[in-house]
Protein backbone atom coordinates (compact mmCIF):
# COMPACT_ATOMS: atom_id res chain seq x y z
CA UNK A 1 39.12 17.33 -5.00
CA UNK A 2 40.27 15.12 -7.49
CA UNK A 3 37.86 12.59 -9.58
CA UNK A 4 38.34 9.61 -7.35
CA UNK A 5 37.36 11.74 -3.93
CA UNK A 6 34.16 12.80 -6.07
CA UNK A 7 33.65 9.55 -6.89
CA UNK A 8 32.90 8.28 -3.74
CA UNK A 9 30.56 10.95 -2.81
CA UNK A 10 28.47 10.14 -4.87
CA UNK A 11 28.24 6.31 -5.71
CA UNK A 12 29.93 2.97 -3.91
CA UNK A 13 33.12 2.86 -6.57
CA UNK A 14 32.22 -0.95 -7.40
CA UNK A 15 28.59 -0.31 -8.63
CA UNK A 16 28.93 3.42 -9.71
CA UNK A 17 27.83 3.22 -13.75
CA UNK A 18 25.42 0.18 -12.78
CA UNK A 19 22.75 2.30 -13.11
CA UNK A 20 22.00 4.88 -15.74
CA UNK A 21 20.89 7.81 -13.55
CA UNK A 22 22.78 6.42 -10.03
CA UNK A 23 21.68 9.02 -7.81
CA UNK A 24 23.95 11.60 -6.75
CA UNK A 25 26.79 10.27 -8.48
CA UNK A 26 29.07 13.71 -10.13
CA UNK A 27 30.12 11.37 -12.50
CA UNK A 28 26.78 11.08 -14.28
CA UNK A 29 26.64 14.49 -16.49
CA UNK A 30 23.18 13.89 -16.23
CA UNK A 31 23.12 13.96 -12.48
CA UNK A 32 25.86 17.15 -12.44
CA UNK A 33 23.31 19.85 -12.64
CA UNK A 34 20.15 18.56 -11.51
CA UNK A 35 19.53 20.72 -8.53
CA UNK A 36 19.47 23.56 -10.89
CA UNK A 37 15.98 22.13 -12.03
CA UNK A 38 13.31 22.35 -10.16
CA UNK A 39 11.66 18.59 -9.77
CA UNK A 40 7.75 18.16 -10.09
CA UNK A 41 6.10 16.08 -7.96
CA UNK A 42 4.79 12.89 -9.49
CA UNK A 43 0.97 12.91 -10.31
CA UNK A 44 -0.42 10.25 -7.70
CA UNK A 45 -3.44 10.70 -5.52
CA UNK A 46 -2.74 8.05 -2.88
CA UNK A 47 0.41 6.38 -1.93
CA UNK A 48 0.59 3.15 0.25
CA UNK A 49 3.48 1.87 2.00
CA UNK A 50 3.58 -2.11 2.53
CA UNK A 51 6.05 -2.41 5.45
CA UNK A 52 7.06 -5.53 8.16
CA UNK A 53 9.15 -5.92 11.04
CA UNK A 54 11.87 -8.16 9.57
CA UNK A 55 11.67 -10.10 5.96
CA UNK A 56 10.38 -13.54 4.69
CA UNK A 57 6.56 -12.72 5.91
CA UNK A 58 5.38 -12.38 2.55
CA UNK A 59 5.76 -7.84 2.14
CA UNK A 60 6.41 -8.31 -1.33
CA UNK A 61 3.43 -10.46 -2.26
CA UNK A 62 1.16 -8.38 -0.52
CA UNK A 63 2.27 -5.09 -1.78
CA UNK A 64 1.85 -6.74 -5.32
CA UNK A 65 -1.30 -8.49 -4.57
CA UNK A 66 -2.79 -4.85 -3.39
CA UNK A 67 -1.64 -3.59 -6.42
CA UNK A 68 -3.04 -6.02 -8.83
CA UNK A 69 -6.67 -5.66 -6.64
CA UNK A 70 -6.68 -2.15 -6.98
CA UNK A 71 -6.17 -2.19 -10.87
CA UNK A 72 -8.92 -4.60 -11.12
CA UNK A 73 -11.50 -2.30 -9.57
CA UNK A 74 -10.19 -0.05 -12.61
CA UNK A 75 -7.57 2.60 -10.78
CA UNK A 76 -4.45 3.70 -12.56
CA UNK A 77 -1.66 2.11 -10.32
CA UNK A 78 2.14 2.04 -10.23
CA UNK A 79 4.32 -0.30 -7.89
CA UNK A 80 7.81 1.64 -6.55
CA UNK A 81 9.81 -1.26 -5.34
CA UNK A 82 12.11 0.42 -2.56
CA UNK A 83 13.21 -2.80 -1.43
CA UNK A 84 16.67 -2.31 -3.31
CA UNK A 85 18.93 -4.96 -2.12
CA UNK A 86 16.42 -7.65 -2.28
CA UNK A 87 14.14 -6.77 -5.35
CA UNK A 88 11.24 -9.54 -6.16
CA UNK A 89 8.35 -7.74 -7.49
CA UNK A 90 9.85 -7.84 -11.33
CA UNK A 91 10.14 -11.66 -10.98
CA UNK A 92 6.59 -11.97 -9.49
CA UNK A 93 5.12 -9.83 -12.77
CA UNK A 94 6.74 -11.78 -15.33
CA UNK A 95 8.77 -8.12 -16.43
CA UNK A 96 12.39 -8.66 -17.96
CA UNK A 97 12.35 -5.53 -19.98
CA UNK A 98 14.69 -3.29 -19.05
CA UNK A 99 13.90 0.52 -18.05
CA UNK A 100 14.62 3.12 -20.37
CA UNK A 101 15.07 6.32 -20.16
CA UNK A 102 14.06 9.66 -22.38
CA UNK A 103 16.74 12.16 -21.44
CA UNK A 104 14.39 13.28 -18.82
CA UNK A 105 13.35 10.81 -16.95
CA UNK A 106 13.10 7.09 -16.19
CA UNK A 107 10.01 5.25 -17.80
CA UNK A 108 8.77 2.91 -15.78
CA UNK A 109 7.73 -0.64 -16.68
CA UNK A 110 4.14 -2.13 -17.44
CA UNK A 111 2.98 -5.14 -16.28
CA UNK A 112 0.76 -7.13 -18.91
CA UNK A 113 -2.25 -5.38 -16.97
CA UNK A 114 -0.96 -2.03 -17.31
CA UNK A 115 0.35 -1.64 -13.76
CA UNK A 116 3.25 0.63 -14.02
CA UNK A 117 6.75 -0.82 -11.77
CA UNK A 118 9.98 0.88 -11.10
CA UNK A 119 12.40 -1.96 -9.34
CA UNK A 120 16.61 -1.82 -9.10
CA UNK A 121 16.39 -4.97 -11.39
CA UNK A 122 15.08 -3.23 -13.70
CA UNK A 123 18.23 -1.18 -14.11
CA UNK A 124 21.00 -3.91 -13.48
CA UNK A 125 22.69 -6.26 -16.48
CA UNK A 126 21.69 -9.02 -14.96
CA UNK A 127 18.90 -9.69 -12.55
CA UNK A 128 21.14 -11.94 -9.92
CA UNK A 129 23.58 -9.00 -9.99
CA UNK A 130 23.76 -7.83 -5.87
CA UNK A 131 23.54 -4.59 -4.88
CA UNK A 132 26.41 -3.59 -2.93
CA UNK A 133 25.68 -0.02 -1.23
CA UNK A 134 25.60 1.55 1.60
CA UNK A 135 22.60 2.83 3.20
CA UNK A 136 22.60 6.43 1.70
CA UNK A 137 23.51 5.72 -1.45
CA UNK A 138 19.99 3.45 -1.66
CA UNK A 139 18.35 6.11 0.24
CA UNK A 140 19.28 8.22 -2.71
CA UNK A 141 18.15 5.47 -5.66
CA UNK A 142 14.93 5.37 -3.57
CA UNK A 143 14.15 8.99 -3.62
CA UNK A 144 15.03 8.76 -7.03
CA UNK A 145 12.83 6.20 -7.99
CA UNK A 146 9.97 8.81 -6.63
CA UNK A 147 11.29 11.68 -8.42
CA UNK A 148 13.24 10.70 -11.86
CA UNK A 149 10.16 8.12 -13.10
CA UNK A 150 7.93 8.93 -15.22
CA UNK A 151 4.88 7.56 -13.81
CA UNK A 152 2.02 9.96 -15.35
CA UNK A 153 -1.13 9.96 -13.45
CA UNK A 154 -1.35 7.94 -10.99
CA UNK A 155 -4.88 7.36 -8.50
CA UNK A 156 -2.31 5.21 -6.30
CA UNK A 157 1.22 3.91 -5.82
CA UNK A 158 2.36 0.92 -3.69
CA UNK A 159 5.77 1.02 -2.38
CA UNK A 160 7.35 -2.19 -1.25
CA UNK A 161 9.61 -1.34 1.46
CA UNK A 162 12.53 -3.42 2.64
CA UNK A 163 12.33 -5.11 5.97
CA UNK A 164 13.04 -3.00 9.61
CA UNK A 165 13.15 0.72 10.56
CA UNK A 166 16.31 1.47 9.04
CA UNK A 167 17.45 4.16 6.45
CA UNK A 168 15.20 3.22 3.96
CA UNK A 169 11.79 3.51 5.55
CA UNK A 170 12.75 6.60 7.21
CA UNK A 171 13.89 8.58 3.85
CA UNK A 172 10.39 7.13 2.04
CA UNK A 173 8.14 8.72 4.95
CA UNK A 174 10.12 12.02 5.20
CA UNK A 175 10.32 12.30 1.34
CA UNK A 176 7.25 11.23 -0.18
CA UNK A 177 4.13 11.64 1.08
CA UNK A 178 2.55 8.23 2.18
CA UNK A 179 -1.57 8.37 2.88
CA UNK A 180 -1.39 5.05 4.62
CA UNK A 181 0.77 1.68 5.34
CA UNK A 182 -0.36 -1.56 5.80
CA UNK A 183 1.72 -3.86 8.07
CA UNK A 184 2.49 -7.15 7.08
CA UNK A 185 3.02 -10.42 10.21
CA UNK A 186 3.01 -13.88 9.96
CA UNK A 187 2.02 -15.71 13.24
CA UNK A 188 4.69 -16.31 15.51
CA UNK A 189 5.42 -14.37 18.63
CA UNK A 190 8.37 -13.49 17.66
CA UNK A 191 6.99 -11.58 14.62
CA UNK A 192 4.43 -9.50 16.96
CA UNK A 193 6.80 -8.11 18.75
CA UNK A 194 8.70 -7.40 15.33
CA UNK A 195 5.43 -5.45 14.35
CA UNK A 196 5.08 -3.31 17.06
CA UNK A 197 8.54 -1.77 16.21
CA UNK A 198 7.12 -0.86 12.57
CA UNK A 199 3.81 0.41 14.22
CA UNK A 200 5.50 2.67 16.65
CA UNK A 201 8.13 4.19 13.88
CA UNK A 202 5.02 5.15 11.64
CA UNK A 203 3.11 6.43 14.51
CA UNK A 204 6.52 8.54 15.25
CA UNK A 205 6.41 9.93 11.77
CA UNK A 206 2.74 10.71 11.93
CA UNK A 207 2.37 8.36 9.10
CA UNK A 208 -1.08 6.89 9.41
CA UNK A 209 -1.16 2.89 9.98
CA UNK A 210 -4.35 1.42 7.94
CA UNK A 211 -3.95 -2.04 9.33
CA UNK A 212 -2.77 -5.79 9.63
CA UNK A 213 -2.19 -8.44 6.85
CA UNK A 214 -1.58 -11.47 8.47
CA UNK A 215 0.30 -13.76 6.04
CA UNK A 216 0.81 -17.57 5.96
CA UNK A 217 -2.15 -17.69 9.10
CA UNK A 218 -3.14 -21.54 7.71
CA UNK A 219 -2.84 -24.33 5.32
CA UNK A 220 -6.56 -25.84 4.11
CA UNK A 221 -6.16 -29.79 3.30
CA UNK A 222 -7.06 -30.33 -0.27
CA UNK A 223 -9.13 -33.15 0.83
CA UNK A 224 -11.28 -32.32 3.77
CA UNK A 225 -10.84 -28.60 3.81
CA UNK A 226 -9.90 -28.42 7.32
CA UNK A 227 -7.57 -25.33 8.34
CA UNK A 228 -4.36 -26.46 10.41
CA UNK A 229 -1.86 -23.91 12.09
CA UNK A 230 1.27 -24.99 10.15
CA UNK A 231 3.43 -21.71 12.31
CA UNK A 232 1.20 -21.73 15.51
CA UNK A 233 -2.34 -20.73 16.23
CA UNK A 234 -2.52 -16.97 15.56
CA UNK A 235 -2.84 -13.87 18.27
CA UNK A 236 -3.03 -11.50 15.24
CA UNK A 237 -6.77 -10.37 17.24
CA UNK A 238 -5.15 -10.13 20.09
CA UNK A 239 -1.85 -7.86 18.95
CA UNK A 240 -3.94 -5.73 16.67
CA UNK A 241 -6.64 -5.07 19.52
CA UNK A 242 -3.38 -3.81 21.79
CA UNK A 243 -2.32 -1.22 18.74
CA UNK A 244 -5.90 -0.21 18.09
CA UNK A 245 -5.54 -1.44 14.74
CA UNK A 246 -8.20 -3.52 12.79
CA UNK A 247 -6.70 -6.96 10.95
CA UNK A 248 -7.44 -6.05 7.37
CA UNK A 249 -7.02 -9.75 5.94
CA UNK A 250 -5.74 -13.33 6.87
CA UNK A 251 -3.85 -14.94 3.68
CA UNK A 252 -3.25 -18.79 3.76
CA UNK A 253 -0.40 -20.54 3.02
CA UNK A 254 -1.40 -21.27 -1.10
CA UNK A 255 0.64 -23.59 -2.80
CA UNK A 256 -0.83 -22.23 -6.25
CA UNK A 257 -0.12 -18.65 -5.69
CA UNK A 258 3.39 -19.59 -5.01
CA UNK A 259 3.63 -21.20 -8.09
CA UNK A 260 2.09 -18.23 -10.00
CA UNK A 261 4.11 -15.93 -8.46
CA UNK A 262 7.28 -18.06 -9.57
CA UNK A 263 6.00 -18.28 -13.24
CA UNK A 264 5.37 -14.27 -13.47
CA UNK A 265 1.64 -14.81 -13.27
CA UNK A 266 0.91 -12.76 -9.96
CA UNK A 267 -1.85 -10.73 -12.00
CA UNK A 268 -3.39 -14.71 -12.56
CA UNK A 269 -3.84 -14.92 -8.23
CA UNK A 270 -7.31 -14.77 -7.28
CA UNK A 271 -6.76 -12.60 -4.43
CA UNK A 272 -9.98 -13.04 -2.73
CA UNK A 273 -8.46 -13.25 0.53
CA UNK A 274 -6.98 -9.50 0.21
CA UNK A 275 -9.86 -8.40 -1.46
CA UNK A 276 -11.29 -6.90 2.32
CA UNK A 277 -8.08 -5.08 2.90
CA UNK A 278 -8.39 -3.38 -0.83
CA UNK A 279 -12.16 -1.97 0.70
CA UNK A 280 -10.50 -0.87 4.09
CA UNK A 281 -7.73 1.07 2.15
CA UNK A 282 -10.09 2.43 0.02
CA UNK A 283 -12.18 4.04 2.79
CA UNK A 284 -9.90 4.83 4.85
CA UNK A 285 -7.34 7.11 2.75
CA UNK A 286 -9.94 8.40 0.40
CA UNK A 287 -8.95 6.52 -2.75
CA UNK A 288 -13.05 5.94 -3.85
CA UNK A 289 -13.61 9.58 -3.14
């Protein structure tokens, strides 16, 4: 096999060197003899998938919101942003530092409240650099991300997932061991039946379904404080009732958080209006044990 056939095994041959560990890529001496070595499993407690249907419902911002809840109540917590070709959770933290490396491992990043964050932007020159891989090869960063980082002890990890039921999602629930996911909608119709798609592949994997976040479910008027239906009046009861699932929260549509969230200042959000779903997870996989 010559170099350019082992190339391509391993890496897409425009990207491969992107990264400094690019998983499975031969031409990373660091990468040649790794299955000689025996990999420990990271040191988290709980693990909690944030997963939707299709994108734009707001998966990102809740899996980062969670987060930033969780370390308030004073739990060590790490963010694994598997959402590779679209990666927002650096941007939402206000991180531009890029992740280094010890000869080991990967360090992660830290958010200014200690929240520890592995993302693909993290890793590229340049932020606005796309991500041009096929499906395995991200697979592969993704498992990565799980394995190579040094995250230290963790009491919980939120993984952002990318949108659908494809590659992705699959290699996260048969490769790392996920308590509980959350499900993230919006309120169209078209979105339920979205939903029910990522319901059904957890309950397929015997992954454990916590819930319902129901995101952008109203505006409130500034000046009488009246809630209007900007996307429809919501059946988020009504589609969580059919699953057996209970509707963990109800975010509105919040001009200010969108603005934080642009400036880097996600850790700044109030996040009252998650702060139910936080309890539920709690319970429900253990973490307060």
């Amino acid at each position: 096999m010559n170099d350019q056939e082992e190339l391509r095994q391993g890496c897409e041959p425009s990207q491969c060197g992107t990264l400094p560990a690019c998983a499975g890529c031969h031409s990373n001496p660091a990468n040649q003899h790794k299955e000689e070595k025996p990999k420990k499993a990271p040191q988290v407690r709980k693990v909690i998938g944030v997963i939707s249907g299709k994108g734009g419902v707001g998966k990102s911002l809740v899996s980062a919101q969670l987060a930033v809840l969780l370390r308030r109540k004073g739990y060590e917590v790490g963010i694994l942003d598997a959402d590779i070709t679209g990666p927002s959770v650096p941007k939402m933290f206000g991180v531009e530092q890029k992740a280094m490396g010890d000869g080991e491992q990967i360090l992660p990043a830290r958010t200014h409240n200690d929240i520890k964050l592995m993302s693909v932007n993290l890793l590229l020159e340049e932020e606005d650099t796309p991500v041009i891989w096929r499906g395995p090869v991200i697979s592969g960063v993704v498992t990565q991300f799980w394995e190579d980082v040094a995250w230290g002890k963790l009491d919980a990890m939120v993984i952002d997932m990318p949108p659908g039921t494809g590659d992705v999602p699959l290699t996260v629930f048969q490769s790392i061991p996920v308590d509980g996911i959350v499900v993230v909608t919006t309120p169209q119709d078209l979105v339920g039946m979205i939903v029910r798609k990522a319901v059904h592949m957890a309950n397929m994997m015997k992954i454990p379904v916590l819930g319902i976040v129901e995101n952008m479910s109203y505006a409130v008027c500034p000046d009488c404080g009246k809630q209007f239906s900007i996307f429809g009046e919501s059946h988020v009861e009504e589609e969580a009732a059919k699953l057996g699932l209970p509707v963990l929260a109800r975010l509105p549509i919040d001009p200010q958080t969108a603005r934080l969230c642009d400036e880097g200042h996600i850790e700044r959000v109030d996040g009252a209006a998650l702060q139910g779903a936080v309890d539920a997870i709690e319970a429900k996989v253990g973490l307060n044990a």
